[in-house]
C-alpha atoms as a PDB file:
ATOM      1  CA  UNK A   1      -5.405  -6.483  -6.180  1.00  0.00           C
ATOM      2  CA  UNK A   2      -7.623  -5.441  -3.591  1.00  0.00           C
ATOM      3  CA  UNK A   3      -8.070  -1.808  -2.010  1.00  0.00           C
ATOM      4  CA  UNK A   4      -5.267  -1.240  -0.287  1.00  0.00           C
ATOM      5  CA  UNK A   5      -6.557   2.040   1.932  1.00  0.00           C
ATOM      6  CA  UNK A   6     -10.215   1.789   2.901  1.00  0.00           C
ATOM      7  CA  UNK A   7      -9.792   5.020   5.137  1.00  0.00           C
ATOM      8  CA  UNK A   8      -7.299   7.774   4.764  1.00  0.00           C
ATOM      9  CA  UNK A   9      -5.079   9.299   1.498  1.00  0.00           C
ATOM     10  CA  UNK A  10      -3.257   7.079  -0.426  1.00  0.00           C
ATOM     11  CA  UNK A  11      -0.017   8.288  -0.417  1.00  0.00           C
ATOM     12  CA  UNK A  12       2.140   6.417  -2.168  1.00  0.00           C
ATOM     13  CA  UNK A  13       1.966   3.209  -3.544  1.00  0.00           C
ATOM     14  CA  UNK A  14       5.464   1.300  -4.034  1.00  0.00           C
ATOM     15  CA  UNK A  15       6.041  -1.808  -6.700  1.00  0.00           C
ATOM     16  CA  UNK A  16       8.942  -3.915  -4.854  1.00  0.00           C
ATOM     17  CA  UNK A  17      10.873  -6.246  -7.154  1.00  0.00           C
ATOM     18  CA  UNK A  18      10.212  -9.262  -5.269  1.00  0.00           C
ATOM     19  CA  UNK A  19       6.505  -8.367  -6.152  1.00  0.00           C
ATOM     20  CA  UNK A  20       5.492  -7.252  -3.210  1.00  0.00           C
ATOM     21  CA  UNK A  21       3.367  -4.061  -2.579  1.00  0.00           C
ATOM     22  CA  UNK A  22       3.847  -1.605   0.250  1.00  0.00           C
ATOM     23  CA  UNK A  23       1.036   1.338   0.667  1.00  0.00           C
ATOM     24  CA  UNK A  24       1.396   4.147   2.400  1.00  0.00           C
ATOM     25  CA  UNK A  25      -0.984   5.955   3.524  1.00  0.00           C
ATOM     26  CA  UNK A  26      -1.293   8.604   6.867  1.00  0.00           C
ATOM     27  CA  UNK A  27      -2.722   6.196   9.083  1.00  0.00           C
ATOM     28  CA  UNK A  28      -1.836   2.547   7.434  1.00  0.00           C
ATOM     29  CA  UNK A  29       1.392   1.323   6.294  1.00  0.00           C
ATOM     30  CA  UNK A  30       0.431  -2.297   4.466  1.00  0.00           C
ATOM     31  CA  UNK A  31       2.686  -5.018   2.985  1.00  0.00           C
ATOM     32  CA  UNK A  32       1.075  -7.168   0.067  1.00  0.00           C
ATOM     33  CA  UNK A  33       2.551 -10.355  -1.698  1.00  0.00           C
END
């Protein structure tokens, strides 16, 4: 897994169970799969 917030707090990071990944963060909201 790469780094999901180069700038800003990570938040929250969230484990889907389809395996996805969504990170929060203030300024970025990213979807991995």
């Amino acid at each position: 897994m790469t780094e999901p917030i180069k700038d800003g707090k990570l938040l929250a990071i969230n484990w889907q169970p389809d395996g996805s990944i969504i990170s929060k963060s203030e300024h970025t909201v990213l979807v991995y799969r």
